[in-house]
PDB file of N, CA and C in Angstrom:
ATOM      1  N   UNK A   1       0.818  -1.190   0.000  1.00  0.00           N
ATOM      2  CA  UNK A   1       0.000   0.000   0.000  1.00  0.00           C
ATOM      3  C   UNK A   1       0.861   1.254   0.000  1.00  0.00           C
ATOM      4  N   UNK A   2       1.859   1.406   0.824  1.00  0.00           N
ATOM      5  CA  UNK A   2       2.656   2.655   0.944  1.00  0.00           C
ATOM      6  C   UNK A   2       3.512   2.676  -0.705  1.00  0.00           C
ATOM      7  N   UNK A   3       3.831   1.275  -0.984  1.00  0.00           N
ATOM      8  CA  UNK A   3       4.466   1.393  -2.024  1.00  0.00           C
ATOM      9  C   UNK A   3       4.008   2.230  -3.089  1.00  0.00           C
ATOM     10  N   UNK A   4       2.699   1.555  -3.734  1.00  0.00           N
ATOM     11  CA  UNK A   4       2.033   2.315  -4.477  1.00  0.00           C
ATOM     12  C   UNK A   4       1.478   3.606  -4.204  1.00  0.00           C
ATOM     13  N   UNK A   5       1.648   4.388  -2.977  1.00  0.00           N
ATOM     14  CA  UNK A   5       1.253   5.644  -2.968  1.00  0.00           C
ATOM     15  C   UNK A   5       2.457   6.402  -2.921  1.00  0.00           C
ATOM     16  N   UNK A   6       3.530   5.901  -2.908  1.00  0.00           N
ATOM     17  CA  UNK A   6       4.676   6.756  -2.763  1.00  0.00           C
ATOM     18  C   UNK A   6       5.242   6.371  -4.679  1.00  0.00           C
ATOM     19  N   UNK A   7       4.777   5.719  -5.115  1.00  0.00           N
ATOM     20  CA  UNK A   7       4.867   6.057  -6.442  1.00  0.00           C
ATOM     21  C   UNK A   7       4.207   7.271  -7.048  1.00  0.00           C
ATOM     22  N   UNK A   8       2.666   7.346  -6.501  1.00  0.00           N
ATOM     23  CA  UNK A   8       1.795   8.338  -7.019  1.00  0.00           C
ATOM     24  C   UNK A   8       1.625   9.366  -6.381  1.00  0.00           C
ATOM     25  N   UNK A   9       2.567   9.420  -5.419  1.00  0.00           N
ATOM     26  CA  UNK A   9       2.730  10.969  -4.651  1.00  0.00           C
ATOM     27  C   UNK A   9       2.782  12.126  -4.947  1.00  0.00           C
ATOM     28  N   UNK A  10       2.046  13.193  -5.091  1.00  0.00           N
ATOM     29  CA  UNK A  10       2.033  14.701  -5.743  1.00  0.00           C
ATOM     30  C   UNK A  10       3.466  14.988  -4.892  1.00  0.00           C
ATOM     31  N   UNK A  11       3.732  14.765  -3.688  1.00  0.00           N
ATOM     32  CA  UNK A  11       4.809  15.593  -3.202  1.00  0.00           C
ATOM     33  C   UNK A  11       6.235  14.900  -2.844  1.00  0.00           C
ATOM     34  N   UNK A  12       6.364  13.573  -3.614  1.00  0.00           N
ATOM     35  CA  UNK A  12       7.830  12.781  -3.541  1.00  0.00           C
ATOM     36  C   UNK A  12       8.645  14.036  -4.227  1.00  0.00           C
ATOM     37  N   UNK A  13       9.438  13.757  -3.535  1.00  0.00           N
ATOM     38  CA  UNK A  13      10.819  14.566  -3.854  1.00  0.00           C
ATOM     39  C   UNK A  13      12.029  13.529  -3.362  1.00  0.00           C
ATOM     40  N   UNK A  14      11.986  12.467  -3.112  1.00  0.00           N
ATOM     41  CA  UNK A  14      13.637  11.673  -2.645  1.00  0.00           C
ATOM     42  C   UNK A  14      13.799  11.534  -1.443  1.00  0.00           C
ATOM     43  N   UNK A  15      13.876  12.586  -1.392  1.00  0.00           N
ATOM     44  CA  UNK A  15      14.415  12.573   0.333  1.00  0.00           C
ATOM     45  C   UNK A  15      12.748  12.482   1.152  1.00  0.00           C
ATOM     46  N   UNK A  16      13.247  11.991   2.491  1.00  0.00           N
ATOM     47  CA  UNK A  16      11.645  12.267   3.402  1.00  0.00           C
ATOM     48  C   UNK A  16      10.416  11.786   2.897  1.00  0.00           C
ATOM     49  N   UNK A  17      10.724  10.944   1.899  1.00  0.00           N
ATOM     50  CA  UNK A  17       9.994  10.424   0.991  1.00  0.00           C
ATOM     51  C   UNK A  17       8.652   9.288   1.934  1.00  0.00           C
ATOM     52  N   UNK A  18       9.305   8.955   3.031  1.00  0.00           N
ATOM     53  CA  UNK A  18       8.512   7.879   3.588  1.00  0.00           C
ATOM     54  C   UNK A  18       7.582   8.530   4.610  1.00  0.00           C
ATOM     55  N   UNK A  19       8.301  10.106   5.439  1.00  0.00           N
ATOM     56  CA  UNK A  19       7.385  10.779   5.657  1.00  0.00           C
ATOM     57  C   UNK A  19       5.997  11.362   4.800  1.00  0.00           C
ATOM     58  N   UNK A  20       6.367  11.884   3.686  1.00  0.00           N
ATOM     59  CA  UNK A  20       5.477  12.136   3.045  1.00  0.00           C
ATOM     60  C   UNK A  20       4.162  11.355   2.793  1.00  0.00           C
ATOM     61  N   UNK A  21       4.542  10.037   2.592  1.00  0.00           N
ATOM     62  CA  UNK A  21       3.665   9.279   2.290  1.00  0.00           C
ATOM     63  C   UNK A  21       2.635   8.785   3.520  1.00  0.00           C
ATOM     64  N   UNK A  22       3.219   8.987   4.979  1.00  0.00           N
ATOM     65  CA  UNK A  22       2.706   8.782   5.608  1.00  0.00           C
ATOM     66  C   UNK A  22       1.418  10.106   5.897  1.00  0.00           C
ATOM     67  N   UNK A  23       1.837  11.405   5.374  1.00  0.00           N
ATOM     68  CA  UNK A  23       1.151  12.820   5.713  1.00  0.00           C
ATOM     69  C   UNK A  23      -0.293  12.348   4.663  1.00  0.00           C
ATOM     70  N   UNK A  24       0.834  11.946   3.298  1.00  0.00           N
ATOM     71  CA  UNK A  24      -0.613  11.341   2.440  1.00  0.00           C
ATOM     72  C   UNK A  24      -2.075  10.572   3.624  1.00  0.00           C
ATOM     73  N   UNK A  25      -1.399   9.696   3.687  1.00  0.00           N
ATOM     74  CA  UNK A  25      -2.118   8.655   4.529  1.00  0.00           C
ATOM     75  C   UNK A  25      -3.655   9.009   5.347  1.00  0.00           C
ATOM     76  N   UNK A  26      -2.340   9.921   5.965  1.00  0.00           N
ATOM     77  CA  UNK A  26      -3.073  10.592   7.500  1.00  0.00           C
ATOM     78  C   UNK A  26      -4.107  11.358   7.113  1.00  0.00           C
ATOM     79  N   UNK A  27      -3.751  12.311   5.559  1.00  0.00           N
ATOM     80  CA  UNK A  27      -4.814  13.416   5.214  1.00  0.00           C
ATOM     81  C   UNK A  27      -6.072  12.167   4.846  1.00  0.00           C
ATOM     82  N   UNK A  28      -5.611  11.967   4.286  1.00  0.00           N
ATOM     83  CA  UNK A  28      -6.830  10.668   3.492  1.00  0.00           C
ATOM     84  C   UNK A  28      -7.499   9.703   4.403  1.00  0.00           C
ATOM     85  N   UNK A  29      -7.080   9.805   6.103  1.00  0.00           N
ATOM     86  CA  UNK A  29      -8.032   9.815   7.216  1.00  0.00           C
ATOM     87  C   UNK A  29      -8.472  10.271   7.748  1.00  0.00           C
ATOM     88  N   UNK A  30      -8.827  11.573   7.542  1.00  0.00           N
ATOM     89  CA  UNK A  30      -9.036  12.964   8.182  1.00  0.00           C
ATOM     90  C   UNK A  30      -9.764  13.297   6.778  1.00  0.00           C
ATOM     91  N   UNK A  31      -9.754  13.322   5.842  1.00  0.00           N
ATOM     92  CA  UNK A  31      -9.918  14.247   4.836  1.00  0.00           C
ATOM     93  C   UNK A  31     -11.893  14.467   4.957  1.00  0.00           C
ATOM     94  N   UNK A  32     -12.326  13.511   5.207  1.00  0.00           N
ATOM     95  CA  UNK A  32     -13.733  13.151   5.149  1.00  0.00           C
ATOM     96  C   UNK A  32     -14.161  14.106   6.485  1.00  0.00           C
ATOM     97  N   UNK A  33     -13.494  14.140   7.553  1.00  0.00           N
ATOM     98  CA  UNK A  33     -13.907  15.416   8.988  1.00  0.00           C
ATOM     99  C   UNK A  33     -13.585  16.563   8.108  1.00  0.00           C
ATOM    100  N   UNK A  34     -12.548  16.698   7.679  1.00  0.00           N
ATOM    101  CA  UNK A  34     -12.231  18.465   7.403  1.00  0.00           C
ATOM    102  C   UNK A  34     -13.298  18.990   6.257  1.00  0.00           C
ATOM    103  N   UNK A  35     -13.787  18.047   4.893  1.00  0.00           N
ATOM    104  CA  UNK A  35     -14.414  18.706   4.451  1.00  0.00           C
ATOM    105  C   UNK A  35     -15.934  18.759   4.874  1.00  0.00           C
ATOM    106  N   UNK A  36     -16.501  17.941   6.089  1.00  0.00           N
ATOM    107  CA  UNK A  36     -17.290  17.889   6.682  1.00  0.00           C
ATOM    108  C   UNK A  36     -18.107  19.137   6.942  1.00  0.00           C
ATOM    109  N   UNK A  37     -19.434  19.707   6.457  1.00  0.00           N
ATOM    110  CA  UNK A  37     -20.020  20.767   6.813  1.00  0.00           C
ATOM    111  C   UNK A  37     -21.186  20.881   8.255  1.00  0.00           C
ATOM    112  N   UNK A  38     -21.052  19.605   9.081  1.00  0.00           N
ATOM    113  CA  UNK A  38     -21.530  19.278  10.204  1.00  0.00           C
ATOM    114  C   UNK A  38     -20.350  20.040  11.621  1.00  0.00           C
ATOM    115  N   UNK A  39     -19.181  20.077  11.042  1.00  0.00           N
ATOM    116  CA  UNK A  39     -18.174  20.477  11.850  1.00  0.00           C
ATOM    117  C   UNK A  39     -17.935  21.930  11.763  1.00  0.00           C
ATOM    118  N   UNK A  40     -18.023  22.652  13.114  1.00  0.00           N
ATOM    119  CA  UNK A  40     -17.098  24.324  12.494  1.00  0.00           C
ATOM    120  C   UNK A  40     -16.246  24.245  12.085  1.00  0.00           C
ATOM    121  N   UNK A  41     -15.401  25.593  10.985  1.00  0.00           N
ATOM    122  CA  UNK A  41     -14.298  25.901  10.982  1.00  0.00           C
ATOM    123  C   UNK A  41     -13.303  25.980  12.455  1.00  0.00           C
ATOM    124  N   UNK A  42     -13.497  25.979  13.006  1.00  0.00           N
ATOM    125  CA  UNK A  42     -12.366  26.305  14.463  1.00  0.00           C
ATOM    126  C   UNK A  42     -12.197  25.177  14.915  1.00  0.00           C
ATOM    127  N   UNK A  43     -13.374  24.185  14.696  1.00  0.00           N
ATOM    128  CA  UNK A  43     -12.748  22.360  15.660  1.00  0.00           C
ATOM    129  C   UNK A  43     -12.116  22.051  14.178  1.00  0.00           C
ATOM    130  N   UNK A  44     -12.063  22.066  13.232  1.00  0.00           N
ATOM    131  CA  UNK A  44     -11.124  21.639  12.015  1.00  0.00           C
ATOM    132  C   UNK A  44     -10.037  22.010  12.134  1.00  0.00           C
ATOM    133  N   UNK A  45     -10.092  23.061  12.822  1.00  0.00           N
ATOM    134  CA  UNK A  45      -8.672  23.990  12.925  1.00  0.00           C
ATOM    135  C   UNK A  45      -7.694  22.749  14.297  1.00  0.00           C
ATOM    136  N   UNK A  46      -8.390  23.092  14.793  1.00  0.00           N
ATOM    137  CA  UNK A  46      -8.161  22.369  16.251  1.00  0.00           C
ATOM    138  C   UNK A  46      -7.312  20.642  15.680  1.00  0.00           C
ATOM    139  N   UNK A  47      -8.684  19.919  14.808  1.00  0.00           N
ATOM    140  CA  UNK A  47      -7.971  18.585  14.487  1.00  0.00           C
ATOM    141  C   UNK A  47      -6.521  18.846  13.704  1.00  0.00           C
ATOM    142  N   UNK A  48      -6.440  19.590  12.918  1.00  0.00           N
ATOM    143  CA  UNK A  48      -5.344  20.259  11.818  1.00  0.00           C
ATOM    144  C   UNK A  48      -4.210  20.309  12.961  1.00  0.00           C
ATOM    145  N   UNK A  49      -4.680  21.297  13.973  1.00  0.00           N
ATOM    146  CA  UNK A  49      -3.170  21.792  14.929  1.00  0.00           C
ATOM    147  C   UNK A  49      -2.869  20.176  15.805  1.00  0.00           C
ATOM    148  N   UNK A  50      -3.955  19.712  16.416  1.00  0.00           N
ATOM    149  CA  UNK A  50      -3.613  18.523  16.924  1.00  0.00           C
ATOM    150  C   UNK A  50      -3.208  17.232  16.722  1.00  0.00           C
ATOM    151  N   UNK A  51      -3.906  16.852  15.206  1.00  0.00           N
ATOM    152  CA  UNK A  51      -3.515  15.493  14.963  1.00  0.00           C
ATOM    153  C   UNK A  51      -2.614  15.993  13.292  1.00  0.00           C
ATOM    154  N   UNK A  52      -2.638  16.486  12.954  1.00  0.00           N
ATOM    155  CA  UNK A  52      -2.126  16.697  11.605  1.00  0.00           C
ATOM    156  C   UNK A  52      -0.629  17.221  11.661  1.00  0.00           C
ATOM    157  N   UNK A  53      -1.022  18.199  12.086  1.00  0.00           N
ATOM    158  CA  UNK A  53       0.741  18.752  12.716  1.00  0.00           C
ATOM    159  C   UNK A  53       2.058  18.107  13.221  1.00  0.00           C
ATOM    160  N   UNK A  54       1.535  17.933  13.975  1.00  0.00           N
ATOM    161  CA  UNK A  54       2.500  17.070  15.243  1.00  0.00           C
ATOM    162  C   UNK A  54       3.415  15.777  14.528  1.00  0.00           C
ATOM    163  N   UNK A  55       2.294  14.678  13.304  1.00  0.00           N
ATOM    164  CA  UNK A  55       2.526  13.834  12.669  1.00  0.00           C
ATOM    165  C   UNK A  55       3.671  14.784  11.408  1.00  0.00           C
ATOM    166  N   UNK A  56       3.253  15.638  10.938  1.00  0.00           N
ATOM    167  CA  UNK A  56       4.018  15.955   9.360  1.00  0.00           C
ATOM    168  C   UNK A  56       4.824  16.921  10.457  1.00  0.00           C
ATOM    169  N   UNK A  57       5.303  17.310  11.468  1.00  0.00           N
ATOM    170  CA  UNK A  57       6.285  18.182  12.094  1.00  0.00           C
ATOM    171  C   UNK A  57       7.354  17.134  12.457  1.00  0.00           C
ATOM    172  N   UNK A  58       6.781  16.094  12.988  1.00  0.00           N
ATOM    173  CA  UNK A  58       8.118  14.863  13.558  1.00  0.00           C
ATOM    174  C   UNK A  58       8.944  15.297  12.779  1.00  0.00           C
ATOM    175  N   UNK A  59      10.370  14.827  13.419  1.00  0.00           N
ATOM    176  CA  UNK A  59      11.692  15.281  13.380  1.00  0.00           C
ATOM    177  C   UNK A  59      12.245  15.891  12.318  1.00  0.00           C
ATOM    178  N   UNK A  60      11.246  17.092  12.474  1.00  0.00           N
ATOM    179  CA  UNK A  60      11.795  18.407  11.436  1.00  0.00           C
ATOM    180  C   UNK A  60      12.605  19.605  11.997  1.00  0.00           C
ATOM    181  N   UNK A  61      13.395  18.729  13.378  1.00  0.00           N
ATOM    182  CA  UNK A  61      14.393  19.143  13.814  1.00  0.00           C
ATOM    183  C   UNK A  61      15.752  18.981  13.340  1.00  0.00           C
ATOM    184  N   UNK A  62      15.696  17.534  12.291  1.00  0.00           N
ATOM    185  CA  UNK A  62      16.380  17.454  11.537  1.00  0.00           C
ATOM    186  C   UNK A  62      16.541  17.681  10.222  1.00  0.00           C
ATOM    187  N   UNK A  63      15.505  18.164   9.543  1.00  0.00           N
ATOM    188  CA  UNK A  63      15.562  18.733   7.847  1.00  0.00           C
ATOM    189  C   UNK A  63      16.202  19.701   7.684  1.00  0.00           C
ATOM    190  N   UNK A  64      17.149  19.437   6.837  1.00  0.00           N
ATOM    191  CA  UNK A  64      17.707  20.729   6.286  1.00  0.00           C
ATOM    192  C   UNK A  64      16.504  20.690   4.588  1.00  0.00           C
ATOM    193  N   UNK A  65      15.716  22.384   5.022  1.00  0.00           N
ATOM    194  CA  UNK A  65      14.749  22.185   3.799  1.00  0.00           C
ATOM    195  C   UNK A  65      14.959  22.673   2.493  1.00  0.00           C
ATOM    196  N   UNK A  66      15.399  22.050   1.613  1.00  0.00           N
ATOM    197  CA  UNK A  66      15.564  22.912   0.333  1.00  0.00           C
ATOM    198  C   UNK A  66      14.705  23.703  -0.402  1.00  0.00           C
ATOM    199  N   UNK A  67      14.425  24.699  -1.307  1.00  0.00           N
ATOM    200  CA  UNK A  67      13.425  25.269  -1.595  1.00  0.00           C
ATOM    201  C   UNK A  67      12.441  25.013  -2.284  1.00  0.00           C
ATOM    202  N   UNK A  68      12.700  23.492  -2.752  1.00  0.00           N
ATOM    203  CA  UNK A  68      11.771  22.823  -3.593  1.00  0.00           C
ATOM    204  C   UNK A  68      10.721  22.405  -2.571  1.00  0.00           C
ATOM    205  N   UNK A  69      11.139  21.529  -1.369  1.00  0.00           N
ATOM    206  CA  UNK A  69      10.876  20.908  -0.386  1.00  0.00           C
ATOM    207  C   UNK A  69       9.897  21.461   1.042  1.00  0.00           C
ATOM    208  N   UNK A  70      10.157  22.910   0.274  1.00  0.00           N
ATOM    209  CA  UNK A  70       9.667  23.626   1.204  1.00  0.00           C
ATOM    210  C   UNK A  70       8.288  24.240   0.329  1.00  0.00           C
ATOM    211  N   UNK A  71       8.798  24.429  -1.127  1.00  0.00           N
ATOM    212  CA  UNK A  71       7.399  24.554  -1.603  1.00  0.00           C
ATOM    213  C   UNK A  71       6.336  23.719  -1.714  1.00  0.00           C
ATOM    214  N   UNK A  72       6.680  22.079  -1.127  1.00  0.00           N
ATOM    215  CA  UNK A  72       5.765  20.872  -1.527  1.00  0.00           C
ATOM    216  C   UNK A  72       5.338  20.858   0.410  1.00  0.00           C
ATOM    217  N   UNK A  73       6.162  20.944   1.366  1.00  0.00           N
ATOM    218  CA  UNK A  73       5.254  21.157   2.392  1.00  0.00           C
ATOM    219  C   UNK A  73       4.679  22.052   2.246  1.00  0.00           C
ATOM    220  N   UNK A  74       5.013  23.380   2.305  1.00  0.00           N
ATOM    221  CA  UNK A  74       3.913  24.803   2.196  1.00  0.00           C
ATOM    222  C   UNK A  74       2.743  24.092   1.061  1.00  0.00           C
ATOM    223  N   UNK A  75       2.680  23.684  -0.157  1.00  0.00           N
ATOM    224  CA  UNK A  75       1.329  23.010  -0.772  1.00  0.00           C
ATOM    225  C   UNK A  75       0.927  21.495  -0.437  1.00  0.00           C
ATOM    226  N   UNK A  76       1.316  21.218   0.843  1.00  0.00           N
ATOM    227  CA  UNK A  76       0.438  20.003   1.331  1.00  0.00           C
ATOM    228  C   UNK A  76      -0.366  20.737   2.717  1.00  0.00           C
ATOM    229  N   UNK A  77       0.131  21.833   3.075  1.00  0.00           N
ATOM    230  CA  UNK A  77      -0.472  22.311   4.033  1.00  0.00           C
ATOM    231  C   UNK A  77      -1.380  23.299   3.458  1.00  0.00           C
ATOM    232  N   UNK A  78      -1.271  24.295   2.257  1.00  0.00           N
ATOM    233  CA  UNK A  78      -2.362  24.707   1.481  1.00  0.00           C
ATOM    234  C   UNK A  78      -3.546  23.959   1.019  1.00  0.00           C
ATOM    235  N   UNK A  79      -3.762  22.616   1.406  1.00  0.00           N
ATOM    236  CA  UNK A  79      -4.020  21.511   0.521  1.00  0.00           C
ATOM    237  C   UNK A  79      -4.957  21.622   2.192  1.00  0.00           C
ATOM    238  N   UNK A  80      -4.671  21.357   3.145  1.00  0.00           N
ATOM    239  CA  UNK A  80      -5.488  20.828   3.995  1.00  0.00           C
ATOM    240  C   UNK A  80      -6.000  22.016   3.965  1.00  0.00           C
ATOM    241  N   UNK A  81      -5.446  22.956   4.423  1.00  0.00           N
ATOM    242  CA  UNK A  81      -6.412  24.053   4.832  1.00  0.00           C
ATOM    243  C   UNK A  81      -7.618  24.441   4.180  1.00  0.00           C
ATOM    244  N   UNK A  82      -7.286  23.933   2.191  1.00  0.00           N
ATOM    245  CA  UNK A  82      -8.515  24.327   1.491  1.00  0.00           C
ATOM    246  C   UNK A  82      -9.964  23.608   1.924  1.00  0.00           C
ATOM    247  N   UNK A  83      -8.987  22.293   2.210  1.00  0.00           N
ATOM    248  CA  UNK A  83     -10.204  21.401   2.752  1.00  0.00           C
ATOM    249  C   UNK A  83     -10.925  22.031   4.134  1.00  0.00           C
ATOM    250  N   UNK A  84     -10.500  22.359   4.520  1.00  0.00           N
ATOM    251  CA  UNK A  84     -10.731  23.079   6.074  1.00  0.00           C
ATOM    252  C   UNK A  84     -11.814  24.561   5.945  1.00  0.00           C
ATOM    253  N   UNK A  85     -11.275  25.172   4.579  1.00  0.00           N
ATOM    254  CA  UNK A  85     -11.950  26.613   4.454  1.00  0.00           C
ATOM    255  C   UNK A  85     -12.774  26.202   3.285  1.00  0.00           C
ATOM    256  N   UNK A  86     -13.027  25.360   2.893  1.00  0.00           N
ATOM    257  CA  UNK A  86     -13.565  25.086   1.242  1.00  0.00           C
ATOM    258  C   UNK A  86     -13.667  26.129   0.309  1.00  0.00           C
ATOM    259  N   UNK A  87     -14.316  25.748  -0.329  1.00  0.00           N
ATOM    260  CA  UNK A  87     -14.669  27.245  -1.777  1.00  0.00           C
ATOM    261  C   UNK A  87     -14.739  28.362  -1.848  1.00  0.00           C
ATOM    262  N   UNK A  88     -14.464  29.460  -2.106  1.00  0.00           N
ATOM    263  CA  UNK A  88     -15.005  31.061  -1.939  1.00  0.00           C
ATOM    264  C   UNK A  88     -16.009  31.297  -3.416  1.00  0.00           C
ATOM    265  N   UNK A  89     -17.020  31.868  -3.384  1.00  0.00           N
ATOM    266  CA  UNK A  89     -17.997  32.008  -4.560  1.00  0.00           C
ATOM    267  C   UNK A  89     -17.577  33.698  -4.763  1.00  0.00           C
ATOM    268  N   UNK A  90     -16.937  33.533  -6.063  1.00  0.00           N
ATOM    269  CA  UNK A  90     -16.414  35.033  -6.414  1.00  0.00           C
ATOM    270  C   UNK A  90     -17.804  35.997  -6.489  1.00  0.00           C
ATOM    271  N   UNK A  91     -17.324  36.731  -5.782  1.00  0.00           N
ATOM    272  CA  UNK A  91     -18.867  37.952  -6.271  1.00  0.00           C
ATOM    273  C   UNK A  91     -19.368  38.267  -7.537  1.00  0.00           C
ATOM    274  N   UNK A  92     -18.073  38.737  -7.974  1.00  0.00           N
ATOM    275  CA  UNK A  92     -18.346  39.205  -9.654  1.00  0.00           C
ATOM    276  C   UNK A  92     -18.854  38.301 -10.347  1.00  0.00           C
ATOM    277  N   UNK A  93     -18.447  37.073 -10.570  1.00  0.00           N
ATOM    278  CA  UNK A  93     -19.335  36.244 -11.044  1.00  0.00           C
ATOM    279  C   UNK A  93     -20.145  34.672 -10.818  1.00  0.00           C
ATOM    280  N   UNK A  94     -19.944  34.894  -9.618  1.00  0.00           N
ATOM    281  CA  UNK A  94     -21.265  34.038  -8.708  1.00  0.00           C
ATOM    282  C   UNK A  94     -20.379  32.333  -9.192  1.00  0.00           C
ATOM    283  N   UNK A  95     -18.950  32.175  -9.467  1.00  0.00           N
ATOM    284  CA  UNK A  95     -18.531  30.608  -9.734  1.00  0.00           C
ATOM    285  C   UNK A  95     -18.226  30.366  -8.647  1.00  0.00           C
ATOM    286  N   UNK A  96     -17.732  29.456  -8.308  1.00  0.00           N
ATOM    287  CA  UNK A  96     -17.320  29.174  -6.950  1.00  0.00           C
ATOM    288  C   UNK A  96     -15.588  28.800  -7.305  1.00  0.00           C
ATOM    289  N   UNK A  97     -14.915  28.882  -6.582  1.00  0.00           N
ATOM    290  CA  UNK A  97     -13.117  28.950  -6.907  1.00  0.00           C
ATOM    291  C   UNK A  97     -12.514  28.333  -5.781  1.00  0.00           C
ATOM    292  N   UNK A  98     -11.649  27.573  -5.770  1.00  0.00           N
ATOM    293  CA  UNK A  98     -10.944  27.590  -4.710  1.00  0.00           C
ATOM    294  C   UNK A  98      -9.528  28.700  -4.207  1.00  0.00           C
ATOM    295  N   UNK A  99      -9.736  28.593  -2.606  1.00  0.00           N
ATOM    296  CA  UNK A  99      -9.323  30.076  -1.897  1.00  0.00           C
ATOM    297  C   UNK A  99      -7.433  30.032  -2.248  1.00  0.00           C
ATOM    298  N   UNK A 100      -6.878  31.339  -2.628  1.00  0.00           N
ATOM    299  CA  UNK A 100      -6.073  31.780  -3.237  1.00  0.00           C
ATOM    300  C   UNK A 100      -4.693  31.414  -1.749  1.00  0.00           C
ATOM    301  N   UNK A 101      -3.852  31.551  -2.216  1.00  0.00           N
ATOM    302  CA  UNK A 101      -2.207  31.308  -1.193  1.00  0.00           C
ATOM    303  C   UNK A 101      -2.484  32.340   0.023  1.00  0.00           C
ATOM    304  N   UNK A 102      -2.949  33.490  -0.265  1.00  0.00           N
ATOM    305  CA  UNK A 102      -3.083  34.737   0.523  1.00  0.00           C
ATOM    306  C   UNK A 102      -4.325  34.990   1.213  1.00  0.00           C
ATOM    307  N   UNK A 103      -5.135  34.144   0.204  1.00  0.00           N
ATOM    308  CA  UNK A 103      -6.422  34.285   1.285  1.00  0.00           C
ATOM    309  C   UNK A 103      -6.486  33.215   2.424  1.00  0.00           C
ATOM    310  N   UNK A 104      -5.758  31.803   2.313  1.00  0.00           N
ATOM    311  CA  UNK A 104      -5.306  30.597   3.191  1.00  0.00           C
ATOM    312  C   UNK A 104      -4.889  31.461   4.410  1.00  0.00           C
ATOM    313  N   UNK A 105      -3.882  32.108   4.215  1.00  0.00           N
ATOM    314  CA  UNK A 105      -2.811  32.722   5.051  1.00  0.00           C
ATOM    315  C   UNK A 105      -3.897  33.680   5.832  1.00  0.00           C
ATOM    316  N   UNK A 106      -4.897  35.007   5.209  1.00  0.00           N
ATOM    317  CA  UNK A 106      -5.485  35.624   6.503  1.00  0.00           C
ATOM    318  C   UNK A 106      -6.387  34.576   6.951  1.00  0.00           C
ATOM    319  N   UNK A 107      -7.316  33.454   6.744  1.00  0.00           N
ATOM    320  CA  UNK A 107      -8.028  32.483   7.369  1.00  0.00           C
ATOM    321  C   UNK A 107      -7.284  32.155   8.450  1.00  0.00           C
ATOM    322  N   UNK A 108      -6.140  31.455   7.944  1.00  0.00           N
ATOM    323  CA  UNK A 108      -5.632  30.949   9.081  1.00  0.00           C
ATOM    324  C   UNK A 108      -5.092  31.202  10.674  1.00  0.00           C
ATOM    325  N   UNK A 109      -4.823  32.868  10.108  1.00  0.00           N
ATOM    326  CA  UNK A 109      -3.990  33.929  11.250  1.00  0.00           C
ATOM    327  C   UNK A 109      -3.044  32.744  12.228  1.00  0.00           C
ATOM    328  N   UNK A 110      -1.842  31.886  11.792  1.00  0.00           N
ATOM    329  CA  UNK A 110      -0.929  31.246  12.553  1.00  0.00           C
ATOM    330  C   UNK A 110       0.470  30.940  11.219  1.00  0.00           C
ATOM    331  N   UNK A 111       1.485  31.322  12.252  1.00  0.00           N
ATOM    332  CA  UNK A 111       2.426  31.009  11.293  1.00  0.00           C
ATOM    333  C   UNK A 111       2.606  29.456  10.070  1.00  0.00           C
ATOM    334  N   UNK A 112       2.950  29.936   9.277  1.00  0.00           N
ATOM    335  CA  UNK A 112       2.755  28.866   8.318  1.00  0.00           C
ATOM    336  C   UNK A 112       3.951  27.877   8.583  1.00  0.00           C
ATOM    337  N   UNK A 113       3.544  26.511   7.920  1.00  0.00           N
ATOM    338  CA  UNK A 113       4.106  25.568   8.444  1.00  0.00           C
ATOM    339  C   UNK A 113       5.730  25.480   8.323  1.00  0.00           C
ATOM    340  N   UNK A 114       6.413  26.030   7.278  1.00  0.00           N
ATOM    341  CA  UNK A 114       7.377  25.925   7.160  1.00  0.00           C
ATOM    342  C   UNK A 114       8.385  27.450   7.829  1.00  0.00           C
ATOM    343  N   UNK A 115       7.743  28.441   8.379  1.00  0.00           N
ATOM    344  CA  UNK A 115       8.468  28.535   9.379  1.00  0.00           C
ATOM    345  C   UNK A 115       8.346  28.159  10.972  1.00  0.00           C
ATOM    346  N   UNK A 116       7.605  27.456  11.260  1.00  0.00           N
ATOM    347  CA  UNK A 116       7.725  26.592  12.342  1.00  0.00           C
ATOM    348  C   UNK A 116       8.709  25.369  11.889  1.00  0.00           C
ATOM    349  N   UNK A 117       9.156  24.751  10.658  1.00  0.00           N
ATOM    350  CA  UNK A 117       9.910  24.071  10.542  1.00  0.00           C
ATOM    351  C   UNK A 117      11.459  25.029  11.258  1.00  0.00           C
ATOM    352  N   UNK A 118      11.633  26.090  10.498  1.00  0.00           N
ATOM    353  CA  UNK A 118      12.962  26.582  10.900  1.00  0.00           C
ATOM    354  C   UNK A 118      12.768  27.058  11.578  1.00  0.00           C
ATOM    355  N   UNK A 119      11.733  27.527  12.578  1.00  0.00           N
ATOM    356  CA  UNK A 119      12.019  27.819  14.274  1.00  0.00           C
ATOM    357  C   UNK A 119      12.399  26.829  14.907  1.00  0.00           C
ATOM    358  N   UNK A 120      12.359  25.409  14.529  1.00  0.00           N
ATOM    359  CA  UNK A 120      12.162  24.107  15.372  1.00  0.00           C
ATOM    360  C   UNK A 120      13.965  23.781  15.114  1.00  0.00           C
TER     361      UNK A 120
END
């Protein structure tokens, strides 16, 4: 099972490769609560900081992050959060879109994940 998802991984890059696959995993057990519209935004937030984090933060005391590496965590964590904030329906023309890098960032109001990597 890991095999074949670490073949089809949006975010293999080589290295940390077995982490990754495990973040896969984890989202894809969670993924069904976060886009859940029975749940608030703030207990999503809550599962995100508690069970999501902690798992894709493990020993990112030791990564040295390259900038590729850092753009594929920063878009696995854009990735949950969309799930977390779902769609924005543009005014101007009433489609529905998913929410932009900058609009993630004021939703979220907490430092983004990859500088908590290099604070750590």
């Amino acid at each position: 099972m890991f095999g074949n998802n670490l073949k089809k991984s949006k975010f293999y890059s080589g290295r940390n490769k077995e982490q990754i696959v495990v973040w896969e995993c984890l989202l894809s057990f969670v993924q069904n609560l976060l886009s859940s519209s029975l749940l608030s935004k703030n207990l999503k937030i809550k599962i995100y900081r508690i069970v999501i984090l902690p798992v894709v933060l493990y020993g990112c005391e030791t990564w040295s992050l390259t900038l590729r590496e850092e753009r594929k965590v920063r878009m696995f964590e854009n990735m949950v959060l969309r799930r977390i904030f779902g769609p924005k329906r543009d005014e101007v023309t009433g489609e529905w879109r998913k929410l932009h890098h900058e609009e993630l960032n004021d939703l979220y109001c907490s430092p983004n994940i990859v500088r908590v990597v290099k604070s750590r």
